[in-house]
N, C-alpha and C. Protein backbone atom coordinates (compact mmCIF):
# COMPACT_ATOMS: atom_id res chain seq x y z
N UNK A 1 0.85 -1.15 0.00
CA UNK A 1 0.00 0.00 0.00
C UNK A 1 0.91 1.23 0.00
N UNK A 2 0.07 2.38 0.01
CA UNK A 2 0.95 3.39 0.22
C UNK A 2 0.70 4.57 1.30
N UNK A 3 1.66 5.11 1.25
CA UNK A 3 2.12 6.32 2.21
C UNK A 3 1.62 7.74 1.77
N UNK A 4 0.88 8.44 2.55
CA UNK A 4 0.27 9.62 1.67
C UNK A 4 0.24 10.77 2.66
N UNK A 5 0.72 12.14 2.29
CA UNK A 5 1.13 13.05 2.57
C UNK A 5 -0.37 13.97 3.36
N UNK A 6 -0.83 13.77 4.49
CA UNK A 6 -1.93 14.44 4.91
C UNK A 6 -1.81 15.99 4.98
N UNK A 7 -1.16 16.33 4.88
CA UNK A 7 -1.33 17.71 4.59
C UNK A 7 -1.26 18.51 3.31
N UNK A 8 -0.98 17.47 2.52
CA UNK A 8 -1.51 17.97 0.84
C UNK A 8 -2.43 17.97 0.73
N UNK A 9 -3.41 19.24 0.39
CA UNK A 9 -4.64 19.26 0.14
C UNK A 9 -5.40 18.94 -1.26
N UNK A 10 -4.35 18.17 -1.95
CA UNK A 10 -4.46 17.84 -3.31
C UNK A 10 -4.67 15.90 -3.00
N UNK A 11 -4.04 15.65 -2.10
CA UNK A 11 -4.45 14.40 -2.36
C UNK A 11 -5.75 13.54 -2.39
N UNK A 12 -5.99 12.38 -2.73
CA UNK A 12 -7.36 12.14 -2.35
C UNK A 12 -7.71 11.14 -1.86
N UNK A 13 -9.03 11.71 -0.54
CA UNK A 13 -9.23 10.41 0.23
C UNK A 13 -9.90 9.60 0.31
N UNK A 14 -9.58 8.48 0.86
CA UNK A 14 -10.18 7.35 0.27
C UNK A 14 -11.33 7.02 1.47
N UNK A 15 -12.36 6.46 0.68
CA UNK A 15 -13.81 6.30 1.45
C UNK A 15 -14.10 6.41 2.89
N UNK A 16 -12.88 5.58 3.13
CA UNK A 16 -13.20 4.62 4.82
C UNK A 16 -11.63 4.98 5.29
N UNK A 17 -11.42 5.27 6.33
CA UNK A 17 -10.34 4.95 6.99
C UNK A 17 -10.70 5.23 8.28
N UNK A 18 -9.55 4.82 9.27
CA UNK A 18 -9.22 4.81 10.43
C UNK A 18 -8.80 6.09 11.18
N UNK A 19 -9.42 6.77 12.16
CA UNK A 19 -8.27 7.22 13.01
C UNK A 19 -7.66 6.66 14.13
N UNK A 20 -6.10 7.25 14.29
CA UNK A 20 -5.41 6.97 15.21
C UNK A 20 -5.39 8.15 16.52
N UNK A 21 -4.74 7.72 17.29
CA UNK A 21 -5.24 8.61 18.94
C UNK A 21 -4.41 9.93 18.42
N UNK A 22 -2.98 9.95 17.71
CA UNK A 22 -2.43 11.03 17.59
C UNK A 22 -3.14 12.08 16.63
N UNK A 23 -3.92 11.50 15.99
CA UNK A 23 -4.54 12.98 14.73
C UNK A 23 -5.82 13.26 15.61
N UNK A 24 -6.37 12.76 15.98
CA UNK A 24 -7.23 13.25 16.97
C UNK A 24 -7.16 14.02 18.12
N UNK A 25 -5.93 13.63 18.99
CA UNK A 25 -5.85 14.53 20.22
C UNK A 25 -4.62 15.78 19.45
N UNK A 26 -4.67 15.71 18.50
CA UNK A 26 -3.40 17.03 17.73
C UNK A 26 -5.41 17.88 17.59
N UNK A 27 -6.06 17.72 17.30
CA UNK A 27 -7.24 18.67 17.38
C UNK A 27 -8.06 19.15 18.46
N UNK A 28 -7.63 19.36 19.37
CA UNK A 28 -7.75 19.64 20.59
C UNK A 28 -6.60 21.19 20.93
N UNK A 29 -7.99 21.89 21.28
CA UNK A 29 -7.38 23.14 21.44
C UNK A 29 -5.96 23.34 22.00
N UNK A 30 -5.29 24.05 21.95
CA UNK A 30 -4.20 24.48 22.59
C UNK A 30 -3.06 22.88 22.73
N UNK A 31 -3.60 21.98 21.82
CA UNK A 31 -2.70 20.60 21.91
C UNK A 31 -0.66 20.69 21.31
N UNK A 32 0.10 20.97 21.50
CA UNK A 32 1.02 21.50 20.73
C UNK A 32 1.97 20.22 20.22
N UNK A 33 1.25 19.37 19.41
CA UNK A 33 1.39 18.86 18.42
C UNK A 33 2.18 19.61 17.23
N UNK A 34 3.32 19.38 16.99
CA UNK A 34 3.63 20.56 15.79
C UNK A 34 2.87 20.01 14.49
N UNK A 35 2.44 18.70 14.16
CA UNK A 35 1.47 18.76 12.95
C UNK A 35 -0.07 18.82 13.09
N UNK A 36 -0.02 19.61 14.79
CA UNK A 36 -1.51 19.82 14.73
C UNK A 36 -2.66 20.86 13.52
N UNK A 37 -1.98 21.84 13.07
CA UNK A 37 -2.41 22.35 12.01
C UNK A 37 -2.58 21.70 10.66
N UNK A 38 -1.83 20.54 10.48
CA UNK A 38 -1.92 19.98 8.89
C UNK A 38 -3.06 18.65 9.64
N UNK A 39 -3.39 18.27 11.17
CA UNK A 39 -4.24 17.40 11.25
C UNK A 39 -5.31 17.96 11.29
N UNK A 40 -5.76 19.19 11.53
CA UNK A 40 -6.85 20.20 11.67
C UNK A 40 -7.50 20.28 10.42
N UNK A 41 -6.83 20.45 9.25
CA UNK A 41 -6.86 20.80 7.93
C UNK A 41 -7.22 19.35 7.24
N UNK A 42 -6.70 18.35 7.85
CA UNK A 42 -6.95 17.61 7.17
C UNK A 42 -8.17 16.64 7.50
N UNK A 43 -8.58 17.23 8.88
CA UNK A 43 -10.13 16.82 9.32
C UNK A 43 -11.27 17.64 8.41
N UNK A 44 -10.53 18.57 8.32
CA UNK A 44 -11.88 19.83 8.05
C UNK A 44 -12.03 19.03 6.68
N UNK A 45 -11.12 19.10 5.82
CA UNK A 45 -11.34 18.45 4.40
C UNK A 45 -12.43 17.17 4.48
N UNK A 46 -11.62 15.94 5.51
CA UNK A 46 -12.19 14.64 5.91
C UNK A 46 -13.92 15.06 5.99
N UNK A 47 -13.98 16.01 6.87
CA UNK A 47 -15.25 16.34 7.35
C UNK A 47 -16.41 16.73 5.94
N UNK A 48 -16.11 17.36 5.43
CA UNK A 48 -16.35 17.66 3.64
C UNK A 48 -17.21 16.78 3.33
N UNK A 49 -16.27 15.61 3.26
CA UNK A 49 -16.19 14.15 2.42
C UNK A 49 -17.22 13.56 2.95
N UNK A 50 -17.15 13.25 4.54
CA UNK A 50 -18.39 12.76 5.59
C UNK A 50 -19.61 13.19 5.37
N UNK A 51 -19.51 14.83 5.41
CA UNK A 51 -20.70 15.21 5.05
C UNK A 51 -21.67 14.92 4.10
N UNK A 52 -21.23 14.92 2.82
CA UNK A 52 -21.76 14.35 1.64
C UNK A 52 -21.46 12.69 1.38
N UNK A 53 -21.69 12.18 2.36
CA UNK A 53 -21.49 10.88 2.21
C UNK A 53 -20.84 10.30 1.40
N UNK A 54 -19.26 10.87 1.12
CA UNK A 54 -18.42 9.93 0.30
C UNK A 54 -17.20 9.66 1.02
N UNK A 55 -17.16 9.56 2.80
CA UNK A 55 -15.88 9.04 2.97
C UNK A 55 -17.12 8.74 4.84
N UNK A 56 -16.22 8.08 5.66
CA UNK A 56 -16.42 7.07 7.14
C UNK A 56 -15.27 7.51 7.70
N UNK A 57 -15.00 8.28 8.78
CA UNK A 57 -13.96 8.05 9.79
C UNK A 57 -14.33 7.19 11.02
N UNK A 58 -13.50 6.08 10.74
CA UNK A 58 -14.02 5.19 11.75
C UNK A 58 -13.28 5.06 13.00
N UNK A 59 -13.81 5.13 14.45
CA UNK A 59 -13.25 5.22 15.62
C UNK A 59 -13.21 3.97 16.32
N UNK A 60 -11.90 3.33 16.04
CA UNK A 60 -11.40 1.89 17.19
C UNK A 60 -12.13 2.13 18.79
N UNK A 61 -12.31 1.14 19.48
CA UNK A 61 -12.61 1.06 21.00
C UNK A 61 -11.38 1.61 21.91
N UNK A 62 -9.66 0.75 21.36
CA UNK A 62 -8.76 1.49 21.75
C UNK A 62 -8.03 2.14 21.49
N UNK A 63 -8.87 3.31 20.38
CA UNK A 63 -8.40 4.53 20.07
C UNK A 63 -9.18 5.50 20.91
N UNK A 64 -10.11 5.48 21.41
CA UNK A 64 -11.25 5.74 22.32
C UNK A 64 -10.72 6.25 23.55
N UNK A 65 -10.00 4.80 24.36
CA UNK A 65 -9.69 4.45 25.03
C UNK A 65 -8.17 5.02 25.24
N UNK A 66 -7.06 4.87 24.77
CA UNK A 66 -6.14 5.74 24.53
C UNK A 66 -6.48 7.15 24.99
N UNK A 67 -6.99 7.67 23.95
CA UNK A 67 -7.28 9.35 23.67
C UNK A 67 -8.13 9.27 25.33
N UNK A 68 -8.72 8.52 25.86
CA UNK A 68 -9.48 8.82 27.01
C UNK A 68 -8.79 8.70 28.53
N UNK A 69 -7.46 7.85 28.36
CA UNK A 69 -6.27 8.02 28.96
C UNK A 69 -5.65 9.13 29.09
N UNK A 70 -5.37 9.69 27.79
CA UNK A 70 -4.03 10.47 27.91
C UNK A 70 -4.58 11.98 28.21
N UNK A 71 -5.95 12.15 27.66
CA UNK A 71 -6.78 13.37 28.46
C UNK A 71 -6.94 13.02 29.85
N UNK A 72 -7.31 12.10 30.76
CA UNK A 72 -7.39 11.79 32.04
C UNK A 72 -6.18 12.03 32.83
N UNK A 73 -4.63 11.37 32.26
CA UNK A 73 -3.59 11.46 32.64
C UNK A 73 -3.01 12.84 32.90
N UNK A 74 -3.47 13.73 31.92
CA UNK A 74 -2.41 14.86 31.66
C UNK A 74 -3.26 15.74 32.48
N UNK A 75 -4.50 15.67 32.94
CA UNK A 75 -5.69 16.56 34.07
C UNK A 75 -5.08 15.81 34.88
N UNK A 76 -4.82 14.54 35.08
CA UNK A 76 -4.20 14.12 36.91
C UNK A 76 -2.94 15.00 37.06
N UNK A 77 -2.04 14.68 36.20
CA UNK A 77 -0.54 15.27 36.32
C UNK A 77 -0.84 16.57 36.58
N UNK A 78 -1.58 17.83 35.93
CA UNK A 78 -1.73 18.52 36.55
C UNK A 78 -2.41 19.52 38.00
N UNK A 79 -3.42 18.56 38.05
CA UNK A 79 -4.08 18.70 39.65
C UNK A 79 -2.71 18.40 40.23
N UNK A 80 -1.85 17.01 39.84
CA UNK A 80 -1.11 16.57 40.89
C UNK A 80 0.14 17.65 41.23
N UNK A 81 0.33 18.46 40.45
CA UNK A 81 1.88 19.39 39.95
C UNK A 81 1.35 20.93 40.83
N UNK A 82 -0.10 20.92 41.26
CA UNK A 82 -0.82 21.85 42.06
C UNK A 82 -0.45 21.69 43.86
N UNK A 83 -0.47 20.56 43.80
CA UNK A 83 -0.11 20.13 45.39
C UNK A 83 0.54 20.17 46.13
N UNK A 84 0.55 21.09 47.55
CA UNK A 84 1.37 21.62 48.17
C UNK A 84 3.19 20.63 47.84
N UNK A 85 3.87 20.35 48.00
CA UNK A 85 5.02 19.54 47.63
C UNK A 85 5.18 18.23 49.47
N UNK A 86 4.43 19.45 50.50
CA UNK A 86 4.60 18.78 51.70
C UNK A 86 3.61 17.07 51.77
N UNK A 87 2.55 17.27 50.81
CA UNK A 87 1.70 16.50 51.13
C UNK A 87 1.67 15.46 49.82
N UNK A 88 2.20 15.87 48.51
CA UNK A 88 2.04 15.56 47.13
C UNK A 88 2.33 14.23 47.31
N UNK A 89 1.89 13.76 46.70
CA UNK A 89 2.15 11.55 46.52
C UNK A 89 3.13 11.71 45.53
N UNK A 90 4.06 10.75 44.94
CA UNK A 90 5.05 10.59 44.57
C UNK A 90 5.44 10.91 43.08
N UNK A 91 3.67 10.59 42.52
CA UNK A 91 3.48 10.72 41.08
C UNK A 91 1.92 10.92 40.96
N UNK A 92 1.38 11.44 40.21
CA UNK A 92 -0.01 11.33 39.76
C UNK A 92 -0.56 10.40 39.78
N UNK A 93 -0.03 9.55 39.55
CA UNK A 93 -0.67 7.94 39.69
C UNK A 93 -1.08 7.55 41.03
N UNK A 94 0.13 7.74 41.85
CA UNK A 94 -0.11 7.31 43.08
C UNK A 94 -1.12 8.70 44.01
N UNK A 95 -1.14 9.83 43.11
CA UNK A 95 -2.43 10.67 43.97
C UNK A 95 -3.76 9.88 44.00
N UNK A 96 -3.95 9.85 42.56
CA UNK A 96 -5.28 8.94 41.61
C UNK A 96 -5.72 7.78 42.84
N UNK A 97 -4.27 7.50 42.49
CA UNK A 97 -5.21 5.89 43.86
C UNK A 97 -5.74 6.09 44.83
N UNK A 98 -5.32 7.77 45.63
CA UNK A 98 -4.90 7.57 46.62
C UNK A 98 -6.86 8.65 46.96
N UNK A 99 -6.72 9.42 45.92
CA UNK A 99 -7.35 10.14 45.82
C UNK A 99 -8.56 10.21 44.55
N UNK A 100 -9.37 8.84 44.34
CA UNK A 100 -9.71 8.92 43.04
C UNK A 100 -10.76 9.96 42.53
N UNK A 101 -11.38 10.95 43.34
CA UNK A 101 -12.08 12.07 43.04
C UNK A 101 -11.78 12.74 42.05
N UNK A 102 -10.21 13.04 42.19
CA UNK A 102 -9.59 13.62 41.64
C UNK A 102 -9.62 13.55 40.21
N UNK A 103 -9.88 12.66 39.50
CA UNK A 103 -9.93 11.74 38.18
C UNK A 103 -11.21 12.87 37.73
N UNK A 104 -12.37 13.17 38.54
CA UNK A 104 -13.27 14.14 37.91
C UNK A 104 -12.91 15.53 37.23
N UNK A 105 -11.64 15.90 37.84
CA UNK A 105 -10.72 16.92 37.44
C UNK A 105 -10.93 17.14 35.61
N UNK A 106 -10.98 16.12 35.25
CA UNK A 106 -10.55 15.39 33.76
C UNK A 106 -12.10 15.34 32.98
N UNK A 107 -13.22 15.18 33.73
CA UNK A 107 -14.23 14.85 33.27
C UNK A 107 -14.98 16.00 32.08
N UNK A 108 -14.71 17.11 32.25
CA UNK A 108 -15.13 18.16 31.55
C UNK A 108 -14.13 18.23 30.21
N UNK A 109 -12.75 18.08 30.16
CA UNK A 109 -11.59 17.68 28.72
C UNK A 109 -12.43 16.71 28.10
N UNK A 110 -13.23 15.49 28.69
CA UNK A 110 -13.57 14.48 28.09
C UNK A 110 -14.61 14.64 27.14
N UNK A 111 -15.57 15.83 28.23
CA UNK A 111 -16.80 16.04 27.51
C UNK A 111 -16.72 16.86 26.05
N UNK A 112 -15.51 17.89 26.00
CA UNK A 112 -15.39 18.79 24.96
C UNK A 112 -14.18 17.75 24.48
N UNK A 113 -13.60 17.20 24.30
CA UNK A 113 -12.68 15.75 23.21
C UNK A 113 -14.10 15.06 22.47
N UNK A 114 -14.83 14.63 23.23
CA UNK A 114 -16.48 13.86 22.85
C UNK A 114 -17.08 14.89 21.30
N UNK A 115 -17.19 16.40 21.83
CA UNK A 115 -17.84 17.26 21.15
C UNK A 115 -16.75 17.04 20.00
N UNK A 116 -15.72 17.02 20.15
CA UNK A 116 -15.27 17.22 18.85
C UNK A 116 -15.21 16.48 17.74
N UNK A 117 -14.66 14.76 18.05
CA UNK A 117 -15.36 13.39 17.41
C UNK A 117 -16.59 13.89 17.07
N UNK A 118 -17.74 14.16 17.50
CA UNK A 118 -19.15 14.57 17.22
C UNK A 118 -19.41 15.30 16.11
N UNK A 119 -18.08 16.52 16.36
CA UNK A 119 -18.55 17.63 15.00
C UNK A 119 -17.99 16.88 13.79
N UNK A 120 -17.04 16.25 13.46
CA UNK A 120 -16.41 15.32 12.49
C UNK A 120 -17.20 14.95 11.48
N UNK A 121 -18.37 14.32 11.54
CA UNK A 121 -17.82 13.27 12.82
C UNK A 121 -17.64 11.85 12.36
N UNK A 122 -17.48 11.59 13.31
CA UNK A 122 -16.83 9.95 13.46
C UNK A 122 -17.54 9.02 14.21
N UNK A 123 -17.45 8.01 13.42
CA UNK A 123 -18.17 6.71 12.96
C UNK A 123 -17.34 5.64 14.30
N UNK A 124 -18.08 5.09 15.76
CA UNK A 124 -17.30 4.16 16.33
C UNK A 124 -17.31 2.81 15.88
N UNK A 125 -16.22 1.76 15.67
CA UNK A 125 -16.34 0.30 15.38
C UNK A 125 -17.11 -0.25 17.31
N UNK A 126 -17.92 -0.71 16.77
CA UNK A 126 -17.85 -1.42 18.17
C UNK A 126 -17.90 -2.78 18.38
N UNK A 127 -17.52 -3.33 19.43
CA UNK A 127 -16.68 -4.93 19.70
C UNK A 127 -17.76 -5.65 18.44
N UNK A 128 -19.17 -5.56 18.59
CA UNK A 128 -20.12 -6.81 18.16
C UNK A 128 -19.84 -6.46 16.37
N UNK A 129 -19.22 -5.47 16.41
CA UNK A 129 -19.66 -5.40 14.29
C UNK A 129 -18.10 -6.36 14.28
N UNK A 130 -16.85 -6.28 15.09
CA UNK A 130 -15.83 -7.15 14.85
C UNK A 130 -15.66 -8.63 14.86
N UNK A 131 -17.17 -8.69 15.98
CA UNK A 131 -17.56 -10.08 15.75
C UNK A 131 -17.59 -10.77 14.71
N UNK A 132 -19.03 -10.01 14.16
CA UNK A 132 -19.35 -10.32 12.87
C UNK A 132 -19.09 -10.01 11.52
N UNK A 133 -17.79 -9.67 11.63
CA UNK A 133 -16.72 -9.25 10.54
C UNK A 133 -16.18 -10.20 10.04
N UNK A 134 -15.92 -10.70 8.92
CA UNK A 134 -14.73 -11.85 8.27
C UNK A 134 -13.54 -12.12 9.40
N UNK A 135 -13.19 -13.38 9.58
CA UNK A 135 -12.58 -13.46 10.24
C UNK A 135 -11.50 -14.54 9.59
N UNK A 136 -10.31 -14.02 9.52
CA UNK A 136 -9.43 -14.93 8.72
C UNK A 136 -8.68 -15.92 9.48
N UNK A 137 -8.34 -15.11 10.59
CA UNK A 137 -7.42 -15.42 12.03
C UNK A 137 -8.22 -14.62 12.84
N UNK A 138 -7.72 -15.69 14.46
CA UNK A 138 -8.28 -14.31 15.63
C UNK A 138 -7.56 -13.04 15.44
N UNK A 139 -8.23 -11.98 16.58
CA UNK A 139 -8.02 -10.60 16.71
C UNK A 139 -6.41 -11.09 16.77
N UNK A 140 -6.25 -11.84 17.71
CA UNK A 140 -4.61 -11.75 18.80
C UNK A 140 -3.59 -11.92 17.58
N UNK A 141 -3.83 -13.28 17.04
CA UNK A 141 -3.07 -13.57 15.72
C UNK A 141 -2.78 -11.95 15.37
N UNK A 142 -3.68 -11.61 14.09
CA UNK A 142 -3.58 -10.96 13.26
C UNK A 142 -2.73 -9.29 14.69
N UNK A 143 -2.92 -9.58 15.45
CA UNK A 143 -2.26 -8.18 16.45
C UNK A 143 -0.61 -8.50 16.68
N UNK A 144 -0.87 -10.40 16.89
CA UNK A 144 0.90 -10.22 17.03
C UNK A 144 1.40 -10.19 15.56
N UNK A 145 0.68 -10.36 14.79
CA UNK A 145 1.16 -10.45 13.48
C UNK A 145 2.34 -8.57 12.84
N UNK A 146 0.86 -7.90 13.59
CA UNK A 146 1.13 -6.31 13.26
C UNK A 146 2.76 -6.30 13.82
N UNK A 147 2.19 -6.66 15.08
CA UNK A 147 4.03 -6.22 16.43
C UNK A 147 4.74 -6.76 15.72
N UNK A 148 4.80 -7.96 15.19
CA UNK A 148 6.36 -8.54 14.51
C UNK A 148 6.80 -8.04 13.61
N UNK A 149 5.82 -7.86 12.47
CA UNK A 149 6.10 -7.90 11.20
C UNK A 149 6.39 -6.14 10.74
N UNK A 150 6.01 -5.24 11.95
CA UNK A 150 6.61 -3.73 11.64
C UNK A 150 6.89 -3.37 12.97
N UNK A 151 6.90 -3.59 14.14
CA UNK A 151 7.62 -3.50 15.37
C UNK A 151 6.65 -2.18 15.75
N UNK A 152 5.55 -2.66 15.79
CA UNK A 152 4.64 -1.69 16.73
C UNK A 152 4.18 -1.93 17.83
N UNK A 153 3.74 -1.48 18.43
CA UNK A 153 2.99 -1.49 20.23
C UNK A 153 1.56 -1.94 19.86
N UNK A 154 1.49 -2.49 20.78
CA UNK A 154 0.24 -3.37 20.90
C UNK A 154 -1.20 -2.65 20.45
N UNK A 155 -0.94 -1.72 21.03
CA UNK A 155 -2.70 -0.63 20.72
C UNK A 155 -1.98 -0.11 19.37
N UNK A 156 -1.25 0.21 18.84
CA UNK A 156 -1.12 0.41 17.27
C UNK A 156 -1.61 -0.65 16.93
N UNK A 157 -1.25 -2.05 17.19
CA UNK A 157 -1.24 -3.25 15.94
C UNK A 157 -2.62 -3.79 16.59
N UNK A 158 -3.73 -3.56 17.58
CA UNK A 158 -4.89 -3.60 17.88
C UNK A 158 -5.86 -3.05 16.81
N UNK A 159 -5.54 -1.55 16.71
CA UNK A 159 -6.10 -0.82 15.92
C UNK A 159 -5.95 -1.57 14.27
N UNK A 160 -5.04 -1.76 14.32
CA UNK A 160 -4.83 -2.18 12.83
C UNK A 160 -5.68 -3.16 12.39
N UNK A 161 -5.99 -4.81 13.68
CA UNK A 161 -6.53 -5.65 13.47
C UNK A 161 -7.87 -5.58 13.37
N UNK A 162 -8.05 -4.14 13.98
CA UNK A 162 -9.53 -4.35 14.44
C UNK A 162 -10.43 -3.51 13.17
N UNK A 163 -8.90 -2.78 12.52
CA UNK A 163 -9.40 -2.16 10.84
C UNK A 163 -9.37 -3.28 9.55
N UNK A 164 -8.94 -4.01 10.35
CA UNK A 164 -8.94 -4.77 8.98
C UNK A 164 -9.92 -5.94 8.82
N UNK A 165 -10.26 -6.32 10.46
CA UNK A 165 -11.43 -7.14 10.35
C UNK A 165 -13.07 -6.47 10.29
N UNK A 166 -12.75 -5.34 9.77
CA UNK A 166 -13.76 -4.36 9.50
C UNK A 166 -13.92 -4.15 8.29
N UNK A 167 -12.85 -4.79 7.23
CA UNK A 167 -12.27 -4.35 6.02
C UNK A 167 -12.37 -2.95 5.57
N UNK A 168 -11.17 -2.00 6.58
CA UNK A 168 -10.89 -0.91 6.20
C UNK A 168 -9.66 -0.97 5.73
N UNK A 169 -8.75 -0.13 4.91
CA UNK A 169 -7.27 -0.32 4.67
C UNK A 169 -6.72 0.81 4.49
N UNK A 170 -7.28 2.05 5.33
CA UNK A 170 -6.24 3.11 5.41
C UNK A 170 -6.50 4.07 6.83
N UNK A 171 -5.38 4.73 7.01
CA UNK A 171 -5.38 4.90 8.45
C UNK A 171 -4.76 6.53 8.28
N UNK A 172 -5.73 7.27 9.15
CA UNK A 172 -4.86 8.62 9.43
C UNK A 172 -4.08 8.82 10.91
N UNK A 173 -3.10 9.18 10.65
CA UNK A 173 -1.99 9.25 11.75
C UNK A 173 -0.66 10.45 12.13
N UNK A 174 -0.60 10.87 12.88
CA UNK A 174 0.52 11.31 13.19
C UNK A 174 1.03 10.76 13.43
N UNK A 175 1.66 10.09 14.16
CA UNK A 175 2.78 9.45 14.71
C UNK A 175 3.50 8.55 13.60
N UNK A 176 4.77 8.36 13.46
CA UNK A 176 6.00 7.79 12.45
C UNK A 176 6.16 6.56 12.27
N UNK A 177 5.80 6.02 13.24
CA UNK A 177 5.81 4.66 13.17
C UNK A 177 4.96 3.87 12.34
N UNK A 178 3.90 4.38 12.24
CA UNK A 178 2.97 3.80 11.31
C UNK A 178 3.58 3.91 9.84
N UNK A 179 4.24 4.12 9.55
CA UNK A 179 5.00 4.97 7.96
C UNK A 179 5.70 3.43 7.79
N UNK A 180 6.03 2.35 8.53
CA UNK A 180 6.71 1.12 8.72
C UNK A 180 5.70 0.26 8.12
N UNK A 181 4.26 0.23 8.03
CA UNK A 181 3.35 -0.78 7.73
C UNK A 181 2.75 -0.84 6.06
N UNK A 182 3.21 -1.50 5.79
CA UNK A 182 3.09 -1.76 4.15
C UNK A 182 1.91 -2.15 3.72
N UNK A 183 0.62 -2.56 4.72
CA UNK A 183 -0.32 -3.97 4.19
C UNK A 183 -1.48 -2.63 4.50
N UNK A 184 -1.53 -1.20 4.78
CA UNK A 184 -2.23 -0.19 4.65
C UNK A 184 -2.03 1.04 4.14
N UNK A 185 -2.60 1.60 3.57
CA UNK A 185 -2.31 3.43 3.18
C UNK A 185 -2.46 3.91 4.21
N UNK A 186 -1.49 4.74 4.30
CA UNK A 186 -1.50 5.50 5.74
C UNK A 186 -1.23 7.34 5.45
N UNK A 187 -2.13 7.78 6.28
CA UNK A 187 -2.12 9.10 6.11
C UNK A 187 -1.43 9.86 6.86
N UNK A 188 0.15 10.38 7.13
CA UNK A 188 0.46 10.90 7.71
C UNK A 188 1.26 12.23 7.29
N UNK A 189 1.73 13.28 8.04
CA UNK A 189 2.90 14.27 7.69
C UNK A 189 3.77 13.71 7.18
N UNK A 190 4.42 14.74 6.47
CA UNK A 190 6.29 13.71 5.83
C UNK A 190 6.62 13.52 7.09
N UNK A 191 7.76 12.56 6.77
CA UNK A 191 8.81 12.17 7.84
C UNK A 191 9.85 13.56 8.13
């Protein structure tokens, strides 16, 4: 497959694809992503396409899930970076446990991250359509398949399995690593 330049506004996209957690949380206000502007641009276009029903951005469970982490995480770290230093727990993590209220801190990022998938918008896979998706190999197979065969992390090569037993075959992404996987078109910034 191939590799395609998301911030050319000349290129063209193809029906169905995937997002990944990085082009999504790069659209999030004040996110300083340096290709958050060519992922912005290249939603708004995406969004176009959606509208008039000639393209699907489809949202993984743990792309969801991810993006619903790393907004949770980065509201703990900062409640936690607020705390007198006399009383502070060791890490955010260990406030969270200690203190899980705190986790509500985060709940309002979640609600406006939600709004924005919404305005898109974007299409979620959910577990039962993967069920009943072609199934060539299990999920796990086809996931360790991803990790070996381009040396990705598990929720990358999740996502991948869970696009392909969906029969999708292209993926928008920031992150570089994905630029390694040959068996999808992938939409990212140059290298």
């Amino acid at each position: 497959m191939a590799i395609y330049d998301l911030a050319d506004p000349g290129i063209a996209l193809p029906s169905q694809l995937v997002a990944d957690s990085s082009l999504l949380l790069a659209l999030r206000k004040g996110d300083d992503n340096p290709n958050a502007g060519a992922a912005y641009r290249f939603i708004e276009r995406l969004g176009q396409e959606i509208a008039e029903r000639k393209a699907i951005l489809w949202l993984p469970v743990p792309v969801r899930q991810e993006c619903y982490h790393i907004i949770l995480s980065w509201s703990l770290h900062r409640k936690w970076a607020t705390m007198p230093p006399a009383i502070r727990p060791p890490n955010w993590l260990a406030a969270y446990k200690q203190q899980p209220d705190l986790l509500a801190e985060g709940f309002a990022d979640l609600a406006t991250f939600d709004e924005i998938l919404a305005s898109i918008p974007i299409t979620p896979i959910f577990p039962d359509m993967i069920e009943k998706a072609r199934s060539l190999d299990s999920l796990e197979e086809r996931m360790r398949h991803f990790i070996t065969a381009y040396y990705l992390l598990p929720q990358d090569a999740l996502i991948l399995a869970e696009a392909e037993r969906i029969g999708v075959t292209a993926v928008a992404t920031l992150d570089s690593d994905w630029r390694r996987v040959t068996e999808f078109d992938i939409y990212t910034p140059p290298a």
